[in-house]
C-alpha atoms as a PDB file:
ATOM      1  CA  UNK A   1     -17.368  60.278 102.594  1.00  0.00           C
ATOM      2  CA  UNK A   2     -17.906  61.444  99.276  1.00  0.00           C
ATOM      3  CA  UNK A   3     -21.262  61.358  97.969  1.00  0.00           C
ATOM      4  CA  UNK A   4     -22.638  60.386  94.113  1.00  0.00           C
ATOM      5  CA  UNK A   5     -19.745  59.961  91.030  1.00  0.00           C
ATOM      6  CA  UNK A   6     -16.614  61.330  91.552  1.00  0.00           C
ATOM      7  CA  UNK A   7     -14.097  62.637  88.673  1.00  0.00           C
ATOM      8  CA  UNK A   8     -11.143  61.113  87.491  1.00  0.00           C
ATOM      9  CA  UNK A   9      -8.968  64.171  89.106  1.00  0.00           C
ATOM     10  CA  UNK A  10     -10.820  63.669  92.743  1.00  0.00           C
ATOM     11  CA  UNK A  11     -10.428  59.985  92.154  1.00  0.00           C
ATOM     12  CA  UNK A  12      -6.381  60.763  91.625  1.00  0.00           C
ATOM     13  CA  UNK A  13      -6.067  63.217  94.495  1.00  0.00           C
ATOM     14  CA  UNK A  14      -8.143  60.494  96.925  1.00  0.00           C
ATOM     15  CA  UNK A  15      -5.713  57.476  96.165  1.00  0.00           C
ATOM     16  CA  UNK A  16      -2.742  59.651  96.940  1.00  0.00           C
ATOM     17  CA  UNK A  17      -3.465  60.590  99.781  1.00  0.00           C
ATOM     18  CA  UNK A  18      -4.311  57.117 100.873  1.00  0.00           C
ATOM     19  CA  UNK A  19      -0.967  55.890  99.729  1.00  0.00           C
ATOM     20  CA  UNK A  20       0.553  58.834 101.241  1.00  0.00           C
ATOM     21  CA  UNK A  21      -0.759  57.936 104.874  1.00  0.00           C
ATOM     22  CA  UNK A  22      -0.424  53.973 104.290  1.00  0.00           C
ATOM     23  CA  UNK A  23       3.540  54.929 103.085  1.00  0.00           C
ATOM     24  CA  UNK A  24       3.587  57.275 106.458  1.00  0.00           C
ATOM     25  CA  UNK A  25       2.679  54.330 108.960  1.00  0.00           C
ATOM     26  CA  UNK A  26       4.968  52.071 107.363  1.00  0.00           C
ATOM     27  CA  UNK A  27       8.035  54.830 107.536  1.00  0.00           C
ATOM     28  CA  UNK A  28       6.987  55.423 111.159  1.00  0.00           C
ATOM     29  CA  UNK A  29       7.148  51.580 111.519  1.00  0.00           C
ATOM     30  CA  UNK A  30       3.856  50.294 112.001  1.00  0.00           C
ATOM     31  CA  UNK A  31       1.442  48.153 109.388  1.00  0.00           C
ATOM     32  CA  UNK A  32      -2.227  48.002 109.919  1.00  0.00           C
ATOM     33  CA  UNK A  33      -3.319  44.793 110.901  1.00  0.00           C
ATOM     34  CA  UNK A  34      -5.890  43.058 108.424  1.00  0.00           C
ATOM     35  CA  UNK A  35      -8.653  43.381 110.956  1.00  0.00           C
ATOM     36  CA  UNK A  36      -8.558  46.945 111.376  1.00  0.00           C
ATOM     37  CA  UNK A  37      -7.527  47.441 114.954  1.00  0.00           C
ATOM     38  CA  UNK A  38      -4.868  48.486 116.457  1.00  0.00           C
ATOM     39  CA  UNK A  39      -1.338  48.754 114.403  1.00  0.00           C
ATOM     40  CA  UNK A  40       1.747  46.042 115.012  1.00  0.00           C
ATOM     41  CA  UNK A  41       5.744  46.768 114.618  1.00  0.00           C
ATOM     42  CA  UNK A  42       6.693  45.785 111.511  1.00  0.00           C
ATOM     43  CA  UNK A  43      10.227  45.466 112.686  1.00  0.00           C
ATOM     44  CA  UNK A  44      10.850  43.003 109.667  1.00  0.00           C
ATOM     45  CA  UNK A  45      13.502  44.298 106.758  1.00  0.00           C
ATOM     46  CA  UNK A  46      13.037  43.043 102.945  1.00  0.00           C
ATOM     47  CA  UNK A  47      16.718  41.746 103.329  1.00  0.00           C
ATOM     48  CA  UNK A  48      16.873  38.392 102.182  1.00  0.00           C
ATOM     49  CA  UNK A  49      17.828  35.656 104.984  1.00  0.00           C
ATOM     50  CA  UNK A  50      20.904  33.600 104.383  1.00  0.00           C
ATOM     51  CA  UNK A  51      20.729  30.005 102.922  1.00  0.00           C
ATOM     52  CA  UNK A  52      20.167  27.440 105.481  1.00  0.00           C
ATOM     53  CA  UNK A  53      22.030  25.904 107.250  1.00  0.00           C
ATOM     54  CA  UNK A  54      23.093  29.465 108.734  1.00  0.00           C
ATOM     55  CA  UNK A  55      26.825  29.942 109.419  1.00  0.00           C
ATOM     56  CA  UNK A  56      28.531  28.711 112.667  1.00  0.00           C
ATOM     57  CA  UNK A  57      31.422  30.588 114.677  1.00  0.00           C
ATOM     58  CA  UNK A  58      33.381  28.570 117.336  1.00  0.00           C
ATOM     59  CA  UNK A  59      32.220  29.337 120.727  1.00  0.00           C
ATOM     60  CA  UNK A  60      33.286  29.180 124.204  1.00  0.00           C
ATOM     61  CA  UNK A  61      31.354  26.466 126.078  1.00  0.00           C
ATOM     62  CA  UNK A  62      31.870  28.251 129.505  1.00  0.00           C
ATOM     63  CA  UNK A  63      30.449  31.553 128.280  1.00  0.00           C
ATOM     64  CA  UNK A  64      27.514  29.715 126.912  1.00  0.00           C
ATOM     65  CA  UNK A  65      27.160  27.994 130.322  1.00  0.00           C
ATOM     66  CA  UNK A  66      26.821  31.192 131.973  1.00  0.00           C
ATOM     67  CA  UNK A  67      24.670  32.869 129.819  1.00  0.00           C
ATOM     68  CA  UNK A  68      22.128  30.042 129.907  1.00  0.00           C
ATOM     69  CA  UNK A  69      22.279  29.734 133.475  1.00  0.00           C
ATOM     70  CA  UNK A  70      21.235  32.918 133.946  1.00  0.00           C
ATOM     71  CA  UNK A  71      18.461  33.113 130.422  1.00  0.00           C
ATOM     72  CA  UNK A  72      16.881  30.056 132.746  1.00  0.00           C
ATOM     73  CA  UNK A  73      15.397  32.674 134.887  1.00  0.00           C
ATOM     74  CA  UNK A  74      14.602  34.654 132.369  1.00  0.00           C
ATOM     75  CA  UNK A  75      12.257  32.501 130.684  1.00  0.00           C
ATOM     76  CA  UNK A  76      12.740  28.465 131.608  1.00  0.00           C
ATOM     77  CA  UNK A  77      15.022  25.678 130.182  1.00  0.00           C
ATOM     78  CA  UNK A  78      14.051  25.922 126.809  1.00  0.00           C
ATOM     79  CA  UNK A  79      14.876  29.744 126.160  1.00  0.00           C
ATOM     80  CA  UNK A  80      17.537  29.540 128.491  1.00  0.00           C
ATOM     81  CA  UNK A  81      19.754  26.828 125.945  1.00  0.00           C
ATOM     82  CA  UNK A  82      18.628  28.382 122.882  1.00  0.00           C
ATOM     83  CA  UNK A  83      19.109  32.229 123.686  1.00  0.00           C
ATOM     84  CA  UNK A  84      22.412  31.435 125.297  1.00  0.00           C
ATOM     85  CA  UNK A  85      23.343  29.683 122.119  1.00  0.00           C
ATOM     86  CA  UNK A  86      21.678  32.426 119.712  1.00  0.00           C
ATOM     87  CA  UNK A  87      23.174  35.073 121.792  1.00  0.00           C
ATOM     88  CA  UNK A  88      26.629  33.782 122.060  1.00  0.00           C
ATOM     89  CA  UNK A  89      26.045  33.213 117.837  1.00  0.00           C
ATOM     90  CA  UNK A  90      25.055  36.859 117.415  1.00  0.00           C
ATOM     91  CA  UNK A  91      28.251  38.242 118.962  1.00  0.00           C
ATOM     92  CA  UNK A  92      30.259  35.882 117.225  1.00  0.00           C
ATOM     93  CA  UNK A  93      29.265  35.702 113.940  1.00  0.00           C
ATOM     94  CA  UNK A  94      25.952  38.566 113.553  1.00  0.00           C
ATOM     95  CA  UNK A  95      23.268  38.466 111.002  1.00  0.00           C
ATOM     96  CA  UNK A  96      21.502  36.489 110.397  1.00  0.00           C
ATOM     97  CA  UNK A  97      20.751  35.403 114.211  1.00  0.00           C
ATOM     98  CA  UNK A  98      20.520  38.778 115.139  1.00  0.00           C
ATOM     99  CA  UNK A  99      16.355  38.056 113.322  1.00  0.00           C
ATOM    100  CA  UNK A 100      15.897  35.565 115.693  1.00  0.00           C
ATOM    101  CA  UNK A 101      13.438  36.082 118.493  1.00  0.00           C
ATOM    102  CA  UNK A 102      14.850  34.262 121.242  1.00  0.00           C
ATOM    103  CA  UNK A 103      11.687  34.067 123.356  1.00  0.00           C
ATOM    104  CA  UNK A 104      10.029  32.079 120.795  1.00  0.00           C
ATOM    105  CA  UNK A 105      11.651  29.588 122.665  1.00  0.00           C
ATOM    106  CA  UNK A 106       9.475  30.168 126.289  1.00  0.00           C
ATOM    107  CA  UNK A 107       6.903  27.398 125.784  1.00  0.00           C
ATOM    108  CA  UNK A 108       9.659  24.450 125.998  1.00  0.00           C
ATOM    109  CA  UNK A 109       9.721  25.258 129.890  1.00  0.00           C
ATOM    110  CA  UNK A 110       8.627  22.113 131.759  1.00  0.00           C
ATOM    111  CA  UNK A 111       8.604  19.884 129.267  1.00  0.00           C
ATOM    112  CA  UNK A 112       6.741  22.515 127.144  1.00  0.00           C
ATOM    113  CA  UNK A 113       4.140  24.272 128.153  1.00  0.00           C
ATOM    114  CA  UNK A 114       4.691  22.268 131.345  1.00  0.00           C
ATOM    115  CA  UNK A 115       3.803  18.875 129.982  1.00  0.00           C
ATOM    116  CA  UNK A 116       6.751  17.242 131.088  1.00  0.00           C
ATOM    117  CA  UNK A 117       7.801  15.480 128.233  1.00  0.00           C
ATOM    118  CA  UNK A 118      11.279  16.816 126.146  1.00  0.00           C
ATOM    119  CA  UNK A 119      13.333  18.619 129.033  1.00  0.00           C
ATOM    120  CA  UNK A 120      13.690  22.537 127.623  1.00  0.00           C
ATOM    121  CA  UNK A 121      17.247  22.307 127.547  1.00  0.00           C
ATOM    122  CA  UNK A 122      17.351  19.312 124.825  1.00  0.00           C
ATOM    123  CA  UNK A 123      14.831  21.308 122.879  1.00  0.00           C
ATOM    124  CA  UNK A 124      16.513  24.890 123.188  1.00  0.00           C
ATOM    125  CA  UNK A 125      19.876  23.403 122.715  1.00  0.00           C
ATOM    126  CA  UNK A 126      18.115  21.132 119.586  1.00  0.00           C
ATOM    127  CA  UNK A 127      16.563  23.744 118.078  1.00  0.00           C
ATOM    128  CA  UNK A 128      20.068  26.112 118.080  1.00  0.00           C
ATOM    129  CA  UNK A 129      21.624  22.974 116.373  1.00  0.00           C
ATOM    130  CA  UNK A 130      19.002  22.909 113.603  1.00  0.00           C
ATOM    131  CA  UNK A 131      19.776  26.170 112.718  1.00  0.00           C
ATOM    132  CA  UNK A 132      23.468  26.258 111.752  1.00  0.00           C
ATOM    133  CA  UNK A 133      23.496  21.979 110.778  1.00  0.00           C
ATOM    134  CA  UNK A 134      22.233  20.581 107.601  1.00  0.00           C
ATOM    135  CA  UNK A 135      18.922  17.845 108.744  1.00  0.00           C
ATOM    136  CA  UNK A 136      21.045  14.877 108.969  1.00  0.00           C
ATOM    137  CA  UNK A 137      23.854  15.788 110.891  1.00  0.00           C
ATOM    138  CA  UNK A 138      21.778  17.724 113.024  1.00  0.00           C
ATOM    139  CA  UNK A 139      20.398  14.558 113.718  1.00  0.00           C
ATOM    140  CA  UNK A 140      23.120  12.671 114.645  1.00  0.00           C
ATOM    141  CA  UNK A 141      24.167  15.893 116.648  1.00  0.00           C
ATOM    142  CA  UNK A 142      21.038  16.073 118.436  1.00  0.00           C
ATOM    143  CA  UNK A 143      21.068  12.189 119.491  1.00  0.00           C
ATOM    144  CA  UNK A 144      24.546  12.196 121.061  1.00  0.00           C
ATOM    145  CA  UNK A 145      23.480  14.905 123.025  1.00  0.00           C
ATOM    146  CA  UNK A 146      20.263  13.320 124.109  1.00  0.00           C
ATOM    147  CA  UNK A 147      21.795  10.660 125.328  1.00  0.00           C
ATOM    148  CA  UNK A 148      24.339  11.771 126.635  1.00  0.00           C
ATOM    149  CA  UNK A 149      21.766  13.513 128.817  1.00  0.00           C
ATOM    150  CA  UNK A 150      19.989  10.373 129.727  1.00  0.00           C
ATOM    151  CA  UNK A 151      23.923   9.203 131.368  1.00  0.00           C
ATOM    152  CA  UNK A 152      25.416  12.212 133.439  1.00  0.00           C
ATOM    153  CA  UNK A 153      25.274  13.248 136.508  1.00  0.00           C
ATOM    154  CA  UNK A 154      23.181  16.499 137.100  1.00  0.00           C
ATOM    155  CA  UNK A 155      23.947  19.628 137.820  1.00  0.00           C
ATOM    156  CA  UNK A 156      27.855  19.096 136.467  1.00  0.00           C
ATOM    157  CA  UNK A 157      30.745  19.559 139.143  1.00  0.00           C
ATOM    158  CA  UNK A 158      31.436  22.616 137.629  1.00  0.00           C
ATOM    159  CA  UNK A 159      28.147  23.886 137.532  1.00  0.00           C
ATOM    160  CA  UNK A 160      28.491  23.764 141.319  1.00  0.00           C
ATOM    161  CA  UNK A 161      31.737  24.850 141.658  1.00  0.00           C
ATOM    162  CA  UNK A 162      30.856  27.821 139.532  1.00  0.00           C
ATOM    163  CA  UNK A 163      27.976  28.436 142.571  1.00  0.00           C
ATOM    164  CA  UNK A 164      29.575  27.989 145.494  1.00  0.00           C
ATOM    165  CA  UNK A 165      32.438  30.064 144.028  1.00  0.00           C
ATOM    166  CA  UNK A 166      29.551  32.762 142.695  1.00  0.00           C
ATOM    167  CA  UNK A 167      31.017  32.341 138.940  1.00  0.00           C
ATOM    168  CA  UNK A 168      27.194  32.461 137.643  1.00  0.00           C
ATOM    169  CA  UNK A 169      26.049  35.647 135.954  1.00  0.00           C
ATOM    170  CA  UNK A 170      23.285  35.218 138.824  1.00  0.00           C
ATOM    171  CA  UNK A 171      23.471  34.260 142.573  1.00  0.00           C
ATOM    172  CA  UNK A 172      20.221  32.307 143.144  1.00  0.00           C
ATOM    173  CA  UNK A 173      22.008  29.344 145.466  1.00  0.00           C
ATOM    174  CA  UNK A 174      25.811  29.076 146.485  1.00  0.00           C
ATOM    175  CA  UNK A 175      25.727  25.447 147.645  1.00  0.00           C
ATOM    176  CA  UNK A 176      26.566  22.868 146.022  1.00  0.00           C
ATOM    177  CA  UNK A 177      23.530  20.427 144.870  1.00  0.00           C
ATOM    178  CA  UNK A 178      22.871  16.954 145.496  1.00  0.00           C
ATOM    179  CA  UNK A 179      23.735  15.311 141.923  1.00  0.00           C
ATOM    180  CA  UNK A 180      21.747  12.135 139.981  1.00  0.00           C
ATOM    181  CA  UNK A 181      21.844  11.174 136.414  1.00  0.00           C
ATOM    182  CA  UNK A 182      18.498  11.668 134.469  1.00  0.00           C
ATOM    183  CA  UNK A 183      18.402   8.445 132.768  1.00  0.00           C
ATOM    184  CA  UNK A 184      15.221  10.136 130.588  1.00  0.00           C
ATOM    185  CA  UNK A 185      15.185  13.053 128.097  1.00  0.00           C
ATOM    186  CA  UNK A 186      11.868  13.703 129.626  1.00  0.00           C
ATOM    187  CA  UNK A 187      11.780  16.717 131.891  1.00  0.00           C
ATOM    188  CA  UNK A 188       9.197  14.746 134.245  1.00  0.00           C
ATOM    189  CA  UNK A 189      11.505  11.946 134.987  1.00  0.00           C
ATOM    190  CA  UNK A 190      14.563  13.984 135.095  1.00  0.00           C
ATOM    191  CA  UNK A 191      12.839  15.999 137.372  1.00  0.00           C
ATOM    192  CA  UNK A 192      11.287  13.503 139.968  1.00  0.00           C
ATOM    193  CA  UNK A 193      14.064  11.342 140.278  1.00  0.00           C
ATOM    194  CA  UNK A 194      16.120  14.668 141.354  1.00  0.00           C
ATOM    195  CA  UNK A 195      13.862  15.438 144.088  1.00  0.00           C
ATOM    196  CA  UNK A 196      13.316  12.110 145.157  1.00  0.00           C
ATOM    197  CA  UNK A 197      16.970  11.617 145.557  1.00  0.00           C
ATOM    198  CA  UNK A 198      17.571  15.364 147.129  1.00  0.00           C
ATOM    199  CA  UNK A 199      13.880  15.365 149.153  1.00  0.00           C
ATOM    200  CA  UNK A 200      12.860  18.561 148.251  1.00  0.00           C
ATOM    201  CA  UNK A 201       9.324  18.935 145.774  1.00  0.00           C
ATOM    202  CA  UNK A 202       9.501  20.305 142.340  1.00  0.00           C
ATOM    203  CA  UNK A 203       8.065  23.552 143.197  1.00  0.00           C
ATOM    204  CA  UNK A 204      11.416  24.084 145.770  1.00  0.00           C
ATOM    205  CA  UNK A 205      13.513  26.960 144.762  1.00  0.00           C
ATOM    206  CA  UNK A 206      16.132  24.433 144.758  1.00  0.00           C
ATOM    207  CA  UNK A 207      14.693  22.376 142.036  1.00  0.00           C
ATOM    208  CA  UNK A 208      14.862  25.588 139.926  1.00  0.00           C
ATOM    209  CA  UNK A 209      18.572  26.224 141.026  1.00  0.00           C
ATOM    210  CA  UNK A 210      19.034  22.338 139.857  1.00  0.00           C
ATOM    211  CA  UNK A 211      17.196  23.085 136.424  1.00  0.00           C
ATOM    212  CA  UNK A 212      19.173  26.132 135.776  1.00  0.00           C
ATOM    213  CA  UNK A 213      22.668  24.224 136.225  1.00  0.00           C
ATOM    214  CA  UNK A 214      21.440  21.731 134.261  1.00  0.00           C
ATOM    215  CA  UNK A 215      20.510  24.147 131.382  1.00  0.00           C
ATOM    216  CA  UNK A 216      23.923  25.548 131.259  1.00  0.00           C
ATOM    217  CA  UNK A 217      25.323  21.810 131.640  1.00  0.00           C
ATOM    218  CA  UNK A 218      23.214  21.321 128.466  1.00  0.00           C
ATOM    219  CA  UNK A 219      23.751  24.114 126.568  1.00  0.00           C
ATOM    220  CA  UNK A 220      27.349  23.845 127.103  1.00  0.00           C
ATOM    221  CA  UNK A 221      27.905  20.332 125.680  1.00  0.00           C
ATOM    222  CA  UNK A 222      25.812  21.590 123.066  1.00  0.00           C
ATOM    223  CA  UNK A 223      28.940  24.161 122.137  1.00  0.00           C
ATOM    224  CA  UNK A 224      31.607  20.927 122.616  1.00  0.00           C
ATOM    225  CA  UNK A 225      29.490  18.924 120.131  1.00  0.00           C
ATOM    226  CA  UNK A 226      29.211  22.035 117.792  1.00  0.00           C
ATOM    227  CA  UNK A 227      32.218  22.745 117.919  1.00  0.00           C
ATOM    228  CA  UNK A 228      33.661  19.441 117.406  1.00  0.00           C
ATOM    229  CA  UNK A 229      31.812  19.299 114.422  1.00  0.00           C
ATOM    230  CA  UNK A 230      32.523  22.208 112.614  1.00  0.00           C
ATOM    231  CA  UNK A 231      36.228  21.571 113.726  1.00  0.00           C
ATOM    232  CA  UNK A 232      36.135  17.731 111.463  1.00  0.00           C
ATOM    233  CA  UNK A 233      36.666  16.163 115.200  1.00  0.00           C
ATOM    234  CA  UNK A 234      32.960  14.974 115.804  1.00  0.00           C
ATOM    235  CA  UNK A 235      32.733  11.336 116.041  1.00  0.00           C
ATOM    236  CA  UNK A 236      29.136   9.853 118.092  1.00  0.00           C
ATOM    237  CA  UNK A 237      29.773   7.467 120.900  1.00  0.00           C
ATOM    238  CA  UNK A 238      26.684   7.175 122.367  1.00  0.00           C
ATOM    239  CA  UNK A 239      25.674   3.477 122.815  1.00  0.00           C
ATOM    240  CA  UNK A 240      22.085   2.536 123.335  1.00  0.00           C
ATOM    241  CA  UNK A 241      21.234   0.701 126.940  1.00  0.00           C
ATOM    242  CA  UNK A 242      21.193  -2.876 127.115  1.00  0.00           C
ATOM    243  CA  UNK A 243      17.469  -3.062 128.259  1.00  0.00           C
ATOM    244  CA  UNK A 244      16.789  -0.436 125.586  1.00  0.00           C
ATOM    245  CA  UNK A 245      18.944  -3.365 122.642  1.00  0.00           C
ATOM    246  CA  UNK A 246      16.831  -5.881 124.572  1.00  0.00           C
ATOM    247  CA  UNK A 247      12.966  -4.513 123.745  1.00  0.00           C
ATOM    248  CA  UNK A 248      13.560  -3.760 120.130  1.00  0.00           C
ATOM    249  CA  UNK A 249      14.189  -6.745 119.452  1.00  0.00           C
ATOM    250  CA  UNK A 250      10.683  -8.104 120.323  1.00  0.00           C
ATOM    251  CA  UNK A 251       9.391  -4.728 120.242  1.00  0.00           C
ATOM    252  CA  UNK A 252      10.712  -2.477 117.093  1.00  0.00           C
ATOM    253  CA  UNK A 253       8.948  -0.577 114.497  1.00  0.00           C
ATOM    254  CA  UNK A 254       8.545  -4.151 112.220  1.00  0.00           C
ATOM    255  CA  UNK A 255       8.720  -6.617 115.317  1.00  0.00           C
ATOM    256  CA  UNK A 256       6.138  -7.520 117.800  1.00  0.00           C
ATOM    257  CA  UNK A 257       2.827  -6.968 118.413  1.00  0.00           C
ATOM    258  CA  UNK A 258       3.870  -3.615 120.816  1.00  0.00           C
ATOM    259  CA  UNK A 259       6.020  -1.563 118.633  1.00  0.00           C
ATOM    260  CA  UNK A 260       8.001   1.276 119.441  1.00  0.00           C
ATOM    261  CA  UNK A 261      10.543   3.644 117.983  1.00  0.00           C
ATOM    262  CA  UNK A 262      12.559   4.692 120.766  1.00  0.00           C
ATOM    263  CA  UNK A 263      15.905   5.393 122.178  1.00  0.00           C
ATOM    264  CA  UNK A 264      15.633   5.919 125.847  1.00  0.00           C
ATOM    265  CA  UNK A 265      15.456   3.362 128.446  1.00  0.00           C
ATOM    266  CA  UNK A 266      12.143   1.351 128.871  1.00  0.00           C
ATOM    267  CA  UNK A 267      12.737  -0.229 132.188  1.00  0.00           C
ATOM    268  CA  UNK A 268      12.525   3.189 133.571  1.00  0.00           C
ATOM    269  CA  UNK A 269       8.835   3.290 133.084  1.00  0.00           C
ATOM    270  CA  UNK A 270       7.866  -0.214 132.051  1.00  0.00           C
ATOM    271  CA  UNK A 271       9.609  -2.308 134.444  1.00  0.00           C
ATOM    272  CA  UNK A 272       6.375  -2.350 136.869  1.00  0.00           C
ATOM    273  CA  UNK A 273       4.659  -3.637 133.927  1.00  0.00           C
ATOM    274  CA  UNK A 274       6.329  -5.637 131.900  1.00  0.00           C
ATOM    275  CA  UNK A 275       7.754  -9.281 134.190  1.00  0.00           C
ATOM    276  CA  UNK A 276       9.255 -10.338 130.975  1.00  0.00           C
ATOM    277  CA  UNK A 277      12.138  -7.515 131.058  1.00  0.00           C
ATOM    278  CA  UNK A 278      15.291  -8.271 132.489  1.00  0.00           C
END
């Protein structure tokens, strides 16, 4: 530490060495974090993104199926949809998903962060859609895929076939698994009517096998809707439950004193409740 005034020429010399060593940690790939411990990766180019909604490449829905099958047990439902999709998307089309850090995805497991609600692969596959759709197709997107969800049988028949046959990109489970249809887009109710029906518990390595057919299922019709879309052949055919046509009319957004802005079906939690539904 210098000590007392300083000239201008010691002044000069200081400051470029400073910039010298600050230039040398950036070169070498590292900036010093703003509390002054220990350095990050940069890792970040000046580059400026592309415009959003970010370009979209045709993409084979059985290679996406795959890969998510096998992300799932990587990092969950959620990363496993969205890094199949954002990996498929970097080989296809490149920058800009090559930015994308695919693991920002990991808290969507179980509903995310485990709170049952969303199921991962709706919110991986959702969040992959976002990307490369303007907002209000997205939306429209994103709903016929959520309920289309709520109305198939789980895992697929070709998610099994592709285990018993050992297709997958991992071997976990070569039998073929007892199948139900979610009837929710929440992972919780997805999940317990599955092992009601197959009478294992959640924490079964089967109920992961389930979850990580299911993700490719998901991710998969994710790629036929995408592709569909970009292709001028998308049309949404999705048709809301009768119980679900029922509520909203009491029980909409304007009607009713209970309101409620929602899609799925109500009877599958309200039923107990409510002596009025039908």
């Amino acid at each position: 530490m210098m000590k007392g005034p300083i000239t201008r020429k010691e002044f000069l010399a200081s400051t470029t060495r400073t910039v010298a060593a600050v230039s040398a940690g950036v070169v070498a790939g590292h900036v010093i974090s703003a509390s002054g411990g220990q350095s990050r990766q940069a890792g970040i180019t000046n580059a400026a993104l592309a415009p959003w909604p970010w370009p979209y490449s045709r993409l084979d829905r059985e290679d996406v199926r795959k890969r998510a099958h096998k992300a799932y047990y990587d990092g969950g439902c959620a990363y496993g949809a969205f890094h199949a999709l954002i990996s498929a998307l970097v080989d296809a089309v490149g920058e800009p998903y090559t930015r994308i850090p695919t693991q920002m995805m990991y808290f969507g497991g179980g509903g995310a962060a485990g709170w049952g609600t969303l199921c991962g692969a709706l919110n991986g596959s959702a969040v992959a859609i976002s990307i490369a759709v303007d907002r209000a197709n997205a939306n429209v997107i994103i709903g016929e895929l959520m309920g289309w969800y709520t109305q198939v049988q789980f895992p697929s028949n070709i998610s099994n076939d592709y285990a018993t046959q050992h297709v997958f990109l991992i071997n976990k489970n070569d039998k073929p698994l007892m199948q139900t249809v979610a009837g929710s887009t929440l992972c919780h109710a997805s999940v317990s009517n599955w092992c009601t029906e197959a009478g294992v518990k959640a924490s079964a390595p089967e109920r992961s096998e389930r979850c990580a057919r299911l993700t490719g299922d998901t991710a998969a019709h994710a790629v036929d809707l995408l592709n569909d879309y970009f292709s001028g052949r998308f049309r949404a055919t999705f048709v809301a439950p009768e119980s679900v046509v029922g509520c909203m009319s009491c029980h909409s957004s304007v009607i009713g004193n209970v309101q409620a802005t929602v899609k799925m079906d109500c009877q599958q939690c309200h039923k107990d409740n409510w002596d009025h539904l039908y």
